[in-house]
Protein backbone atom coordinates (compact mmCIF):
# COMPACT_ATOMS: atom_id res chain seq x y z
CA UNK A 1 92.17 72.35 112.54
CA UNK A 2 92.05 73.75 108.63
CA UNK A 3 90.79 77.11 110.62
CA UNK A 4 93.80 77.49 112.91
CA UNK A 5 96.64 76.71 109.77
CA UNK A 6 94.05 79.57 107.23
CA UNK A 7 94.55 81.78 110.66
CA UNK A 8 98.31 80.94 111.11
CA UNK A 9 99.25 81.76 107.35
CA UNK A 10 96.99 84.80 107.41
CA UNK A 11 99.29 85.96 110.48
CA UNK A 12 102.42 85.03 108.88
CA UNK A 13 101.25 87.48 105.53
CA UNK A 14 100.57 90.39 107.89
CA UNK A 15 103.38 90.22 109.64
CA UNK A 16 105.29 90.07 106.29
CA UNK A 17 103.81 93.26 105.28
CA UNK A 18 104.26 95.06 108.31
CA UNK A 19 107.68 93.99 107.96
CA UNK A 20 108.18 95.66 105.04
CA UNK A 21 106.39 98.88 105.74
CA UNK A 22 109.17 99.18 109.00
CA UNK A 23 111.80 99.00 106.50
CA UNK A 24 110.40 101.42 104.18
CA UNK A 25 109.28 103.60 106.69
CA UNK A 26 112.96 103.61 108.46
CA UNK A 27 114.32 104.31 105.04
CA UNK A 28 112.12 107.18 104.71
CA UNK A 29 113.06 108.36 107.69
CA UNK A 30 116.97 108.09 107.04
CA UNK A 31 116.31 110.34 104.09
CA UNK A 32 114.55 112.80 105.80
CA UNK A 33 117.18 112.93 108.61
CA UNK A 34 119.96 113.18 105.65
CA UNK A 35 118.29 116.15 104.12
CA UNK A 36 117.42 118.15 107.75
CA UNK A 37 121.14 117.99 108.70
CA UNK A 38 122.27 119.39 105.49
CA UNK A 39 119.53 121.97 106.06
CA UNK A 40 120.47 123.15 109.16
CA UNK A 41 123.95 122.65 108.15
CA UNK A 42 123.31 125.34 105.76
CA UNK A 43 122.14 127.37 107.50
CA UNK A 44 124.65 127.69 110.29
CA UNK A 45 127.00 128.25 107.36
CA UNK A 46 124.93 130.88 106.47
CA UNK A 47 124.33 132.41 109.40
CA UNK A 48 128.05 132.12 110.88
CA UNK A 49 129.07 134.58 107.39
């Protein structure tokens, strides 16, 4: 019984801490997006002079 609740909480702290690498990761990613649409808005401006 003592086994299953150690594995249970051990679960429960992974999936806490893949939870919060998918929320840093997706704010990573919302950053990068940010930054490659004002690249490539830049350069259309660029190229449409």
């Amino acid at each position: 019984m003592n086994k299953k609740i150690d594995q249970e909480r051990l679960l429960k702290k992974i999936y806490g801490k893949l939870h919060e690498i998918n929320k840093n990761m997706l704010k990573v990613f919302w950053i990068v997006a940010i930054f490659a649409i004002l690249y490539f808005g830049l350069m259309l401006y660029l190229l449409s002079k």
